[in-house]
Protein backbone atom coordinates (compact mmCIF):
# COMPACT_ATOMS: atom_id res chain seq x y z
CA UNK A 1 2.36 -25.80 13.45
CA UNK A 2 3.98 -29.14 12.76
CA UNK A 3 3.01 -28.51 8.78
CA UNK A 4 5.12 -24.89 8.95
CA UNK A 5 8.19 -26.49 10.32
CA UNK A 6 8.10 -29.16 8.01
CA UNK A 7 7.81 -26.52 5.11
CA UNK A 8 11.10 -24.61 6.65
CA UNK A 9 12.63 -28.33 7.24
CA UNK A 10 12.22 -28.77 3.19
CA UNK A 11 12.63 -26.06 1.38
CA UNK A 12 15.38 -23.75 0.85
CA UNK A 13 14.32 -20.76 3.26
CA UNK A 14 15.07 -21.29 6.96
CA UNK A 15 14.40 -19.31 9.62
CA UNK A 16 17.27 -17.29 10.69
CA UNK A 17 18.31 -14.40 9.07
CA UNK A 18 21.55 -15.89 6.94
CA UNK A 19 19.19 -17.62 5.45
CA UNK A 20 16.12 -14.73 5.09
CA UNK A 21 18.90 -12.88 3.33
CA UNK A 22 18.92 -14.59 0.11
CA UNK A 23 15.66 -13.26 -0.96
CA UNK A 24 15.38 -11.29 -4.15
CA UNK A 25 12.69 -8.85 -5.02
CA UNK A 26 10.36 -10.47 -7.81
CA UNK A 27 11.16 -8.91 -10.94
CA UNK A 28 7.37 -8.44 -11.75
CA UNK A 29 6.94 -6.23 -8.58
CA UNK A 30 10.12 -4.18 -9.70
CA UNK A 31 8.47 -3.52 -13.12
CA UNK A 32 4.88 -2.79 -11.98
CA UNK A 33 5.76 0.33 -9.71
CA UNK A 34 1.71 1.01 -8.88
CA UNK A 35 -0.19 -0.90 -6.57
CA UNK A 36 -3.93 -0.62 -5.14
CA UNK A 37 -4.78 -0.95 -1.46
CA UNK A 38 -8.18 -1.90 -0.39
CA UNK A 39 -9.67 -0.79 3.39
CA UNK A 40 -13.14 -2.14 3.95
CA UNK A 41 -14.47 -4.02 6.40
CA UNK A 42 -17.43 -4.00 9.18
CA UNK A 43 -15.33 -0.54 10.17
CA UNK A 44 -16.78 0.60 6.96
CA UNK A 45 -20.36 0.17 8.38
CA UNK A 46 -20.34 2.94 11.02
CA UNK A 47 -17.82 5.21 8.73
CA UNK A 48 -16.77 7.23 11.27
CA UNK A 49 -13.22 9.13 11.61
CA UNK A 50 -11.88 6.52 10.31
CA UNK A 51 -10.62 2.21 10.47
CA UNK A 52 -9.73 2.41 14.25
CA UNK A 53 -13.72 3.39 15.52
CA UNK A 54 -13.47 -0.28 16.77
CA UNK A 55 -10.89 0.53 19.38
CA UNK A 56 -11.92 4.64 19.82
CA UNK A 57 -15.65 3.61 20.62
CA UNK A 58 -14.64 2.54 24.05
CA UNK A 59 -12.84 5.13 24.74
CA UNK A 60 -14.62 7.27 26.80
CA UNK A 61 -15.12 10.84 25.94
CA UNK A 62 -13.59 10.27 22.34
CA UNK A 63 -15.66 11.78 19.43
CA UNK A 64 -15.96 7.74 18.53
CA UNK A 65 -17.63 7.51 22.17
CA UNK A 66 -19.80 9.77 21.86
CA UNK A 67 -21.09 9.17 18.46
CA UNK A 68 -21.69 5.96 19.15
CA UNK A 69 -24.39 6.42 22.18
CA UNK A 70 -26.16 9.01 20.68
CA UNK A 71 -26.04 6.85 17.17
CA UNK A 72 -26.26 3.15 18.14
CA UNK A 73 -27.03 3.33 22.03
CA UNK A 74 -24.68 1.87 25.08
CA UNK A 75 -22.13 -0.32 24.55
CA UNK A 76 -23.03 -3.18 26.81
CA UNK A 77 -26.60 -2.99 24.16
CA UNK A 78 -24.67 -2.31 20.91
CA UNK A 79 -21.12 -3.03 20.75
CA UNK A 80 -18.76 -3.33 17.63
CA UNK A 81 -19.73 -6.60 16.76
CA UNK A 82 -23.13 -5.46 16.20
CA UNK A 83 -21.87 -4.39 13.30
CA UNK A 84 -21.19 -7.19 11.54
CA UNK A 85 -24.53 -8.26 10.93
CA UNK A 86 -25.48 -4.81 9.43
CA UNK A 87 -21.90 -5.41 6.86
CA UNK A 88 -23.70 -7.12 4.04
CA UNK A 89 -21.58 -6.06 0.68
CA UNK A 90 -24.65 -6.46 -0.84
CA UNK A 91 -23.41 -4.24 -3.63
CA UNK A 92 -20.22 -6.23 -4.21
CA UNK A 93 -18.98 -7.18 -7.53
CA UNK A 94 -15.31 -8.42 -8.06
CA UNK A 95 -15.33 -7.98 -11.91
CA UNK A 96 -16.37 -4.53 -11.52
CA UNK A 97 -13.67 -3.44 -8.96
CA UNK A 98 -11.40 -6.02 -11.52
CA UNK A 99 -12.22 -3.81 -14.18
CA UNK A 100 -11.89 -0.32 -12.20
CA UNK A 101 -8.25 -1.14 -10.67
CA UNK A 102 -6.77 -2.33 -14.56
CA UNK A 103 -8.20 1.12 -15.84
CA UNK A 104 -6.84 2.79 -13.02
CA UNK A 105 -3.17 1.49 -14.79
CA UNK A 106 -2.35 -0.27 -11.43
CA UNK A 107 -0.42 -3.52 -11.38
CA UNK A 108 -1.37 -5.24 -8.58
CA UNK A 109 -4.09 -5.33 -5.65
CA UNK A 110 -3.65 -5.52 -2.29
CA UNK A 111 -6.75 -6.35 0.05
CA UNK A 112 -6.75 -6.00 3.93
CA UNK A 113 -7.80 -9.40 4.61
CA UNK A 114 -8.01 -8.91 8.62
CA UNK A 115 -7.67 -5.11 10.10
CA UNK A 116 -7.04 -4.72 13.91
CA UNK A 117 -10.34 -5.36 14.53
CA UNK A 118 -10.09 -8.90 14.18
CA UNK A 119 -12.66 -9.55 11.50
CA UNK A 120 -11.43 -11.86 8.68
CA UNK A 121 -12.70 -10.86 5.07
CA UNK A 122 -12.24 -14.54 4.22
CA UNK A 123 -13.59 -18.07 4.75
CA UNK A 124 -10.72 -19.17 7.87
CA UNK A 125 -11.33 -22.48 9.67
CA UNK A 126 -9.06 -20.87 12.78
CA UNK A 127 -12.42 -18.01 13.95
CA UNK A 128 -16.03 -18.19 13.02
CA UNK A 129 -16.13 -14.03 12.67
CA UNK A 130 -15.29 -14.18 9.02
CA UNK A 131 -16.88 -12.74 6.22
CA UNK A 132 -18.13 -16.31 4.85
CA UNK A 133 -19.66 -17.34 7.80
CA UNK A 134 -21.18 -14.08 8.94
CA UNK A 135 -22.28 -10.81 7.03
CA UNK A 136 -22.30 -10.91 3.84
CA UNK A 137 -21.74 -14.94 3.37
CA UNK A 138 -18.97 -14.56 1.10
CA UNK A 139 -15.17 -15.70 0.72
CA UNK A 140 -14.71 -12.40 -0.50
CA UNK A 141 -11.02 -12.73 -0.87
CA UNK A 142 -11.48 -15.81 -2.91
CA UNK A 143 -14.02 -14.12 -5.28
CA UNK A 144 -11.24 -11.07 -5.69
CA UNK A 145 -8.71 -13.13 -6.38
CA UNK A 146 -10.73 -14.53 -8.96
CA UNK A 147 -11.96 -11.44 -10.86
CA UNK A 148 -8.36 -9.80 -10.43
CA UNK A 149 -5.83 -12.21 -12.00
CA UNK A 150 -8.52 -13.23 -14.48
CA UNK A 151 -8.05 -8.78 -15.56
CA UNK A 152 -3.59 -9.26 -15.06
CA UNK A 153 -3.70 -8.12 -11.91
CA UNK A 154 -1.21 -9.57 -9.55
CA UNK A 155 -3.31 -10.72 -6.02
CA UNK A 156 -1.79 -9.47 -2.90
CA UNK A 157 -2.95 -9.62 0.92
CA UNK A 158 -1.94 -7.68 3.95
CA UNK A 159 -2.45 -8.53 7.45
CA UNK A 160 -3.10 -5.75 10.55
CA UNK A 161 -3.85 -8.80 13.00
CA UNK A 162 -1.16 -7.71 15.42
CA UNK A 163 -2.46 -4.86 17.00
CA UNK A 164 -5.52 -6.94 17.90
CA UNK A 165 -3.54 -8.05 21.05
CA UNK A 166 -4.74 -4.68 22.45
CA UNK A 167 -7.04 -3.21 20.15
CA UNK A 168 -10.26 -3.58 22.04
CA UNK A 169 -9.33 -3.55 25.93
CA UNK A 170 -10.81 -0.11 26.47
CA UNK A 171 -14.13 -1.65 26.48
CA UNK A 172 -13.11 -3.86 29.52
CA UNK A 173 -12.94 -0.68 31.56
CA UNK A 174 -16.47 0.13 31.87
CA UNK A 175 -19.65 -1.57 31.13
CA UNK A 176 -19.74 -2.81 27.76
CA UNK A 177 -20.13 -6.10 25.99
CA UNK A 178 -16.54 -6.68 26.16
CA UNK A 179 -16.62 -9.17 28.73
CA UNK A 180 -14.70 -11.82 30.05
CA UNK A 181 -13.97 -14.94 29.71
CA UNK A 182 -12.28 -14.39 26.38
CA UNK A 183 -10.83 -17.12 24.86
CA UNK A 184 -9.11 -17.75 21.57
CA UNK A 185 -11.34 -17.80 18.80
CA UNK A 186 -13.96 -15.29 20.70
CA UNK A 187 -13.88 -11.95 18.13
CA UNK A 188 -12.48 -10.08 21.11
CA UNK A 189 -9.91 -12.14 22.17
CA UNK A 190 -7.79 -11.21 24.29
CA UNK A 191 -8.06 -7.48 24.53
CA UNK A 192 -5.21 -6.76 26.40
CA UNK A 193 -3.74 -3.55 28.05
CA UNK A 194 -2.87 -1.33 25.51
CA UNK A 195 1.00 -0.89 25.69
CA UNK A 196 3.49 2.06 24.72
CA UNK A 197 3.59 1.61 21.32
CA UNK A 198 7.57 2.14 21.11
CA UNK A 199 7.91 0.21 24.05
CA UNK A 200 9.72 -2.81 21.66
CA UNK A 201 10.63 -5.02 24.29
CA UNK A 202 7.99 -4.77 26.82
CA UNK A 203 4.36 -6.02 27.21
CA UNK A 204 4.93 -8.74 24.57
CA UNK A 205 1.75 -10.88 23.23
CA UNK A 206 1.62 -14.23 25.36
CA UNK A 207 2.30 -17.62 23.07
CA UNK A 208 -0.95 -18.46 22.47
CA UNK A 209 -2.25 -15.16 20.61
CA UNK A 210 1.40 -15.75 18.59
CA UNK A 211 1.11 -19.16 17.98
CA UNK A 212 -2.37 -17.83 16.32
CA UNK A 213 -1.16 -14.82 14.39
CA UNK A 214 1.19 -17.34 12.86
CA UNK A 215 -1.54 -19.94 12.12
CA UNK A 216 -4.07 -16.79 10.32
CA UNK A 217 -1.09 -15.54 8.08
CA UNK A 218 -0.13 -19.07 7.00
CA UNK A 219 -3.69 -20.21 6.24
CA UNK A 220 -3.77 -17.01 3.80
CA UNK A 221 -0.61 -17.97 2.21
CA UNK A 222 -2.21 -21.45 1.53
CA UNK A 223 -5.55 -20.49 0.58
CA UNK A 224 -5.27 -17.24 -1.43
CA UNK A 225 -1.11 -17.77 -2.65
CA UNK A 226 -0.93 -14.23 -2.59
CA UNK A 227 1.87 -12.20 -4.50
CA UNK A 228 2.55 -10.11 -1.78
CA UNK A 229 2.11 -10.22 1.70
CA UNK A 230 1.64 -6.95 3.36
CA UNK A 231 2.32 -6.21 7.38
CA UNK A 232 1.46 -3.79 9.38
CA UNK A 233 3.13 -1.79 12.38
CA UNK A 234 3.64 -3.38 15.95
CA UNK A 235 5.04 -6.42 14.59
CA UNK A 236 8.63 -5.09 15.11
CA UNK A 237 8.47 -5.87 19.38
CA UNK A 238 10.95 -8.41 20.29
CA UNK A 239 8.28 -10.84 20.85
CA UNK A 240 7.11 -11.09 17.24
CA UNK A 241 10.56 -11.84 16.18
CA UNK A 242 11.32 -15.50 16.11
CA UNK A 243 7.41 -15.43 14.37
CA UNK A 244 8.37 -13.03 11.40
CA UNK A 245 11.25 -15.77 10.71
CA UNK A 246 9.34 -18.36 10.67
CA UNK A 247 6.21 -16.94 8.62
CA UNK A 248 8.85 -15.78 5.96
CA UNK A 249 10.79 -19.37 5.71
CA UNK A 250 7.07 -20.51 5.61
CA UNK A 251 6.11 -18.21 2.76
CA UNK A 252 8.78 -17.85 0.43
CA UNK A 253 9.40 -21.88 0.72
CA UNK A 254 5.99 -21.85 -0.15
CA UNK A 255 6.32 -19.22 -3.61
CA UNK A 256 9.43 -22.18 -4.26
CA UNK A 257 6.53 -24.72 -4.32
CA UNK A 258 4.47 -22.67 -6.65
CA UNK A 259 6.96 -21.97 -9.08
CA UNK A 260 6.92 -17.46 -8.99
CA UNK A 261 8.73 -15.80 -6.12
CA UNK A 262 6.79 -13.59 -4.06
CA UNK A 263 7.97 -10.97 -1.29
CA UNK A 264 6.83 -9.46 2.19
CA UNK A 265 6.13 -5.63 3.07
CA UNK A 266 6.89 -4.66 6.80
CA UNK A 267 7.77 -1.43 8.27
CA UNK A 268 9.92 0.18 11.16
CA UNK A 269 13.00 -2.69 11.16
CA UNK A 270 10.69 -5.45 11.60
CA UNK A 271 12.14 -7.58 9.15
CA UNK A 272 16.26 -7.19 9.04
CA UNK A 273 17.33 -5.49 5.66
CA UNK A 274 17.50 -7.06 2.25
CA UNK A 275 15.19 -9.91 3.76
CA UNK A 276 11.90 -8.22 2.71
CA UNK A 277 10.75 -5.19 1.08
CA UNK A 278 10.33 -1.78 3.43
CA UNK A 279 7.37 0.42 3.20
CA UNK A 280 6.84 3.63 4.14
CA UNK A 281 3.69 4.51 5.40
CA UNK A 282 1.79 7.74 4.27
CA UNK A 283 5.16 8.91 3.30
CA UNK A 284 8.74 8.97 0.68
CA UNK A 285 12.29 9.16 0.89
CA UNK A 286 13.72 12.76 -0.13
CA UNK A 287 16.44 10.89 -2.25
CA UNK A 288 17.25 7.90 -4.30
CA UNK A 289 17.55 4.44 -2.86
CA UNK A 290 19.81 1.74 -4.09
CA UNK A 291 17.27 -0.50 -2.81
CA UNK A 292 13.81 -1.06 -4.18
CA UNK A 293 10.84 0.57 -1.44
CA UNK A 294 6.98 0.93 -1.76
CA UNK A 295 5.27 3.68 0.25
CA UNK A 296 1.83 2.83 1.24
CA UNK A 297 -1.03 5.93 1.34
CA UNK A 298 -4.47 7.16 0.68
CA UNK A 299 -6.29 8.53 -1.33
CA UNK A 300 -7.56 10.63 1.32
CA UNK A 301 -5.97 12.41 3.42
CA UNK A 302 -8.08 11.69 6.98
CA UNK A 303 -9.17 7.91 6.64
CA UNK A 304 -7.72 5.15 4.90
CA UNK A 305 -11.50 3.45 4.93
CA UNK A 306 -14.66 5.31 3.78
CA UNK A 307 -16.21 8.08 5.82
CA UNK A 308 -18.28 10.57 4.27
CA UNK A 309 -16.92 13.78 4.13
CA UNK A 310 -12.96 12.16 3.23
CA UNK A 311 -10.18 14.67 2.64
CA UNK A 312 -9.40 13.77 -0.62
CA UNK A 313 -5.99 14.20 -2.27
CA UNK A 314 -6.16 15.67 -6.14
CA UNK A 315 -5.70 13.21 -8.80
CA UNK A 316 -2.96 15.86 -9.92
CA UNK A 317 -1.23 15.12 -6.45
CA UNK A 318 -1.61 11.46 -6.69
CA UNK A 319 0.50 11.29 -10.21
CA UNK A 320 3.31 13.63 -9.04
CA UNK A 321 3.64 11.43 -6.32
CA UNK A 322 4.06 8.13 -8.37
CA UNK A 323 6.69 9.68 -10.79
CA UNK A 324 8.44 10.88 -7.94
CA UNK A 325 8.54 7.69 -6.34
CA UNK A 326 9.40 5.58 -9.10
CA UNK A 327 12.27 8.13 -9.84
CA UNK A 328 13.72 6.97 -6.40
CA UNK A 329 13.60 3.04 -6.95
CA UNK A 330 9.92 2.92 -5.09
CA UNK A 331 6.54 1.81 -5.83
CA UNK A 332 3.08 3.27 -5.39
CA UNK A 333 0.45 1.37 -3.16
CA UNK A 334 -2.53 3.61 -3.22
CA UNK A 335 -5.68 2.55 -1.09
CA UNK A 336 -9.54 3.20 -1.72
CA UNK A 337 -11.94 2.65 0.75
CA UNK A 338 -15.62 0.97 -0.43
CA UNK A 339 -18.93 1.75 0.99
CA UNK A 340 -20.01 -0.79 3.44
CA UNK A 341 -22.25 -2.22 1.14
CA UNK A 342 -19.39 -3.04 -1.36
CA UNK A 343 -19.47 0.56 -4.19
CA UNK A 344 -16.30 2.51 -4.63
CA UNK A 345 -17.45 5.96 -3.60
CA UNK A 346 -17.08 8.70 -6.63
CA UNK A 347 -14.23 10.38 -5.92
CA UNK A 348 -11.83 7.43 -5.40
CA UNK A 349 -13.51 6.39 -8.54
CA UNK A 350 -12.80 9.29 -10.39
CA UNK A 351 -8.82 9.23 -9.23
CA UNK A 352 -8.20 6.24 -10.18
CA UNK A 353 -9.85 6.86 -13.36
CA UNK A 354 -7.92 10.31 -13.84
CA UNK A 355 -4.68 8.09 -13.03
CA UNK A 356 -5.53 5.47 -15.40
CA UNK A 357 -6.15 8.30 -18.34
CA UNK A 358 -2.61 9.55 -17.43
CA UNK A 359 -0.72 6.24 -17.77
CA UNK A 360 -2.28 5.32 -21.00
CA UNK A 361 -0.49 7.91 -22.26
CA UNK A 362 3.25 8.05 -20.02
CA UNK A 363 3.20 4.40 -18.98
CA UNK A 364 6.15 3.78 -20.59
CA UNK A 365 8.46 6.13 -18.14
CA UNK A 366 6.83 4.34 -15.40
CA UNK A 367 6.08 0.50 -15.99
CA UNK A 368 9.54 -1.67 -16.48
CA UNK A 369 11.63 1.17 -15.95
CA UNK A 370 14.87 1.39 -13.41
CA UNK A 371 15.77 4.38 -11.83
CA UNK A 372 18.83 6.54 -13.58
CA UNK A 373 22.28 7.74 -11.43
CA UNK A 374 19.77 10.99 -10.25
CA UNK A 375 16.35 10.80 -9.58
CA UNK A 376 15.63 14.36 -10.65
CA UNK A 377 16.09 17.94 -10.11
CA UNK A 378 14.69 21.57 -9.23
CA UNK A 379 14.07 23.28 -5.99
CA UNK A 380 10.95 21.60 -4.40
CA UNK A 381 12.21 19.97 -1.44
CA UNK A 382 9.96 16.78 -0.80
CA UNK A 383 9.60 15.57 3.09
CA UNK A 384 11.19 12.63 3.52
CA UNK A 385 9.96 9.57 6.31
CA UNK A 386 6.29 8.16 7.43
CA UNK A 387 3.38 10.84 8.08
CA UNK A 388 4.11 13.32 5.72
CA UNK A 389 1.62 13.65 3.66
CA UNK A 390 -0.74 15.85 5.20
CA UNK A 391 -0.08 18.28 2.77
CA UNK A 392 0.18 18.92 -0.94
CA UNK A 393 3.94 18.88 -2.46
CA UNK A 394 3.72 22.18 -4.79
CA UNK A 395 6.00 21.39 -7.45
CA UNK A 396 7.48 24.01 -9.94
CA UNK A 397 8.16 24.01 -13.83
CA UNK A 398 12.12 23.44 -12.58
CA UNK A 399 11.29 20.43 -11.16
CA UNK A 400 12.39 17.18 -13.37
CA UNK A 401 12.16 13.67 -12.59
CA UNK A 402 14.13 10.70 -14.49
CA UNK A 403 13.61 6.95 -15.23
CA UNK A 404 15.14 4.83 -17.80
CA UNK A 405 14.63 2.14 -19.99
CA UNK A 406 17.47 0.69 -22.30
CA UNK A 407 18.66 3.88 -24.40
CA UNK A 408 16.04 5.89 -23.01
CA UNK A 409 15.89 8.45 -20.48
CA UNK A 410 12.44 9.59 -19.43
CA UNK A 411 12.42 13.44 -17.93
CA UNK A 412 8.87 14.23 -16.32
CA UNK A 413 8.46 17.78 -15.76
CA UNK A 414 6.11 18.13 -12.92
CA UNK A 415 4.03 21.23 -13.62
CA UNK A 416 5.10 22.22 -17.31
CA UNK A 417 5.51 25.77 -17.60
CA UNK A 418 3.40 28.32 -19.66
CA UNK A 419 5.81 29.40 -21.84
CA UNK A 420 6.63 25.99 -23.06
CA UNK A 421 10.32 26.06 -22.20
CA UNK A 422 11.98 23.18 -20.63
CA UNK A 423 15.59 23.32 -18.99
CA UNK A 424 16.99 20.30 -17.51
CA UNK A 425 20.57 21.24 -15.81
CA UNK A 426 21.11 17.31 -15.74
CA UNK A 427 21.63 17.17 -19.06
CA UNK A 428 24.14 19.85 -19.84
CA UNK A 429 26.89 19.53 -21.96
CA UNK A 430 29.80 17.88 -19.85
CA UNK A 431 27.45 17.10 -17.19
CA UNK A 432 28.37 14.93 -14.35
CA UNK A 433 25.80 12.93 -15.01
CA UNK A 434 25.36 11.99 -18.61
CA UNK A 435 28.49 12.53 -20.81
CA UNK A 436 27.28 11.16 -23.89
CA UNK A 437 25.48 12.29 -26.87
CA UNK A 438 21.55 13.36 -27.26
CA UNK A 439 20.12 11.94 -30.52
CA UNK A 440 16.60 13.20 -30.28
CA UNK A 441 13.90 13.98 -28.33
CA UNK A 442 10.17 13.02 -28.50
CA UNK A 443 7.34 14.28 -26.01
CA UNK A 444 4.28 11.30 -24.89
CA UNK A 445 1.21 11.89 -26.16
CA UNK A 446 1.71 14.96 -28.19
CA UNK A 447 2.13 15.54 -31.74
CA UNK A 448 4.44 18.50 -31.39
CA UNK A 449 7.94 18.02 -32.31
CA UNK A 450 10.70 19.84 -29.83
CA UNK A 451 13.26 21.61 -30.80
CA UNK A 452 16.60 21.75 -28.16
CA UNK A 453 20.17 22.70 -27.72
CA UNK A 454 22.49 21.93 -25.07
CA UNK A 455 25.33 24.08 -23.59
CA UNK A 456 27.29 24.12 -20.60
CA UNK A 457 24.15 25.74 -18.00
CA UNK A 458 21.41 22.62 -19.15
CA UNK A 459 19.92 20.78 -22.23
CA UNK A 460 17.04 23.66 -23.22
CA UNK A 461 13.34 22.15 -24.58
CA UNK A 462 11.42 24.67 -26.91
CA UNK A 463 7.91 24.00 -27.21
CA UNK A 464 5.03 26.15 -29.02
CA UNK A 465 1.70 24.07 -28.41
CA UNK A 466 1.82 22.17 -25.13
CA UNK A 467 -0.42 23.11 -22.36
CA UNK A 468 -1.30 21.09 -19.43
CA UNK A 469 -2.06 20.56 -16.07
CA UNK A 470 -0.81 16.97 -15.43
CA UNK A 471 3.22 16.44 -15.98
CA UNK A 472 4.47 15.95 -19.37
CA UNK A 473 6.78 13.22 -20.03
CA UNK A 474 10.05 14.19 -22.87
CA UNK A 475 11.38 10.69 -23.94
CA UNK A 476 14.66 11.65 -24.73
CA UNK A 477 17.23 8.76 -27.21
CA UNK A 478 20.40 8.47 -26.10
CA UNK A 479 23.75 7.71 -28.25
């Protein structure tokens, strides 16, 4: 603790939020737009429902309950940290998933390095239930980092450790092996009463499990300098408040020392505005932001860590998604969830794969682009805030998403229509939008050359030859 304040003493970032303020989004994480998110931990191992079967197994008369007894026996016999010897990653190999994620045409890679089950994927001095000293005997965060930046890929960690405050208590309630004393350290520890989750003043963590969340995040910033830091929900109560302050002094002081800037994810207003970068999760915004956003999702639909049986999104879905987030000043952070024993299942595999192919061929409206004075147009309405995407987004031919890029504009039609023709209202002649002049037009990844004509309904796109099922991209010169 005495280090941290020294750090905030020092550098340039204090803690207060005058000071929070000046931060400035790194200008690598505005370019890179597409990020991948990693879910896999001893939760992985039972693949059940889903990354909270830690807390739902002692919940009695949950499906997690149930399948648990008849699977593994009675709690106070087999409880969740029975697990951990049976989480091996015996499978693992960094340079593989290194060389899966840069195909996949994604920038940077975030890793859960603790979830809210309290196990650290990482050698930490501060608990022994890490993945170095138990399971598989691994740093594993230290061996991605590694593989990743040695394949471009910018190294990012998040941290769920919050919710851990209450995440296991349940299992105090009857007789499991959730037992006290618990002390600090202990992989339960403390187990508390779960409280109302939008309760944000009440039932705050005590100073001791604060004093550690602050110590785990720090000793990641030190030992892994990651990019990005990621945080979960919870973390807006009043009590984490003076901690968020501090960790971010700590942090960016820290990207001072090391010569890149680097930037903090939170969610609900935990952080005030402009200090850190929001995130949405499993959701967009409807419209375009002036400020620069990442939404954070799945690849399935039901689980952000691997269960057999996953909901999976189409890799058709995923893409429409990206373009129409980067179109409204936002990023991409798409998570996979490994097998327990460290393979990407197939159909994440094949996603990321089917992204990758796509990208290779449009990158260029996406990567280094800025967002133009519309972010598109056409009648699909797109739900707007967290938790909304349960369901597919069925876009039309009509609708048209823009980025830009010195004197190009980029227009994405989302589903291109049969008959090959292309009308983009935006562009009219004496358009609100773009007065200027048109000097030709060029479609990615196609030989075919467009003819067009503009007049006062839209700018109209002829073509004879393209079909496809993924959006086409018209990169049109400006004059």
């Amino acid at each position: 603790m005495e280090a941290i304040e020294n750090t905030i003493t020092n550098g340039p970032f204090k803690d207060d939020w005058d000071s929070l303020a000046a931060f400035e989004v790194p200008a690598w994480y505005r370019k890179a737009k597409f990020g991948i998110f990693i879910h896999w931990g001893v939760y992985s191992v039972p693949a059940f429902r889903g990354e909270w079967y830690p807390r739902n197994m002692y919940i009695k008369d949950s499906e997690e309950y149930n399948h648990h007894i008849r699977t593994y026996g009675e709690h106070k016999q087999f409880g969740y940290k029975d697990f951990i010897p049976m989480f091996q990653a015996e499978r693992f190999d960094a340079e593989e998933w290194a060389e899966l994620f840069n195909r996949s045409g994604a920038k940077y890679v975030m890793h859960v390095a603790e979830h809210h089950d309290g196990f650290q994927m990482y050698k930490s001095d501060l608990s022994p239930f890490n993945a170095y000293a138990m399971g598989p005997g691994k740093d594993l965060l230290a061996e991605m980092k590694t593989a990743f930046e040695h394949k471009g890929l910018e190294f990012c960690v998040s941290s769920h450790r919050a919710e851990h405050w209450f995440f296991m208590s349940r299992g105090k309630q009857f007789d499991s092996d959730i037992v006290e004393p618990l002390t600090c350290g202990d992989f339960y520890w403390p187990a508390m009463p779960e409280p109302d989750h939008q309760d944000l003043a009440g039932s705050p963590p005590d100073q001791a499990f604060l004093d550690d969340w602050l110590l785990r995040c720090c000793e990641l910033v030190d030992r892994y300098r990651p990019k990005i830091f990621y945080f979960d929900w919870w973390i807006q109560t009043t009590a984490f408040k003076p901690y968020l302050k501090k960790f971010a002094a700590y942090y960016y002081n820290r990207g001072v020392e090391w010569g890149y800037p680097v930037a903090i994810n939170y969610k609900h207003d935990a952080y005030m505005f402009g200090t850190a970068v929001p995130d949405v999760e499993r959701g967009q915004f409807a419209e375009l932001k002036s400020y620069f956003w990442q939404t954070d999702t799945a690849v399935a639909r039901n689980s952000w860590c691997y269960t057999p049986g996953n909901d999976y999104k189409s890799s058709l879905e995923v893409i429409q998604s990206l373009i129409d987030i980067v179109s409204k000043n936002g990023s991409l952070l798409l998570n996979i969830g490994p097998k327990a024993d460290g393979t990407i299942p197939d159909e994440d595999r094949e996603i990321l794969l089917a992204i990758g192919d796509w990208l290779r061929i449009n990158g260029e409206s996406i990567y280094e682009t800025t967002c133009w004075k519309t972010f598109g147009e056409g009648p699909t309405e797109v739900r707007e805030g967290q938790f909304t995407d349960g369901s597919t987004t069925a876009f039309t031919s009509s609708d048209i998403r823009f980025t830009t890029k010195g004197q190009y504009l980029y227009a994405t039609v989302m589903a291109y229509p049969e008959d090959g023709l292309v009308r983009i209202h935006a562009l009219k002649e004496h358009s609100k939008h773009y007065h200027g002049l048109i000097r030709d037009i060029h479609i990615l990844g196609f030989d075919e050359k467009p003819t067009w004509e503009r007049d006062r309904d839209s700018l109209l796109i002829r073509t004879t030859t393209i079909q496809s099922i993924v959006p086409v991209v018209f990169k049109i010169e400006l004059e």
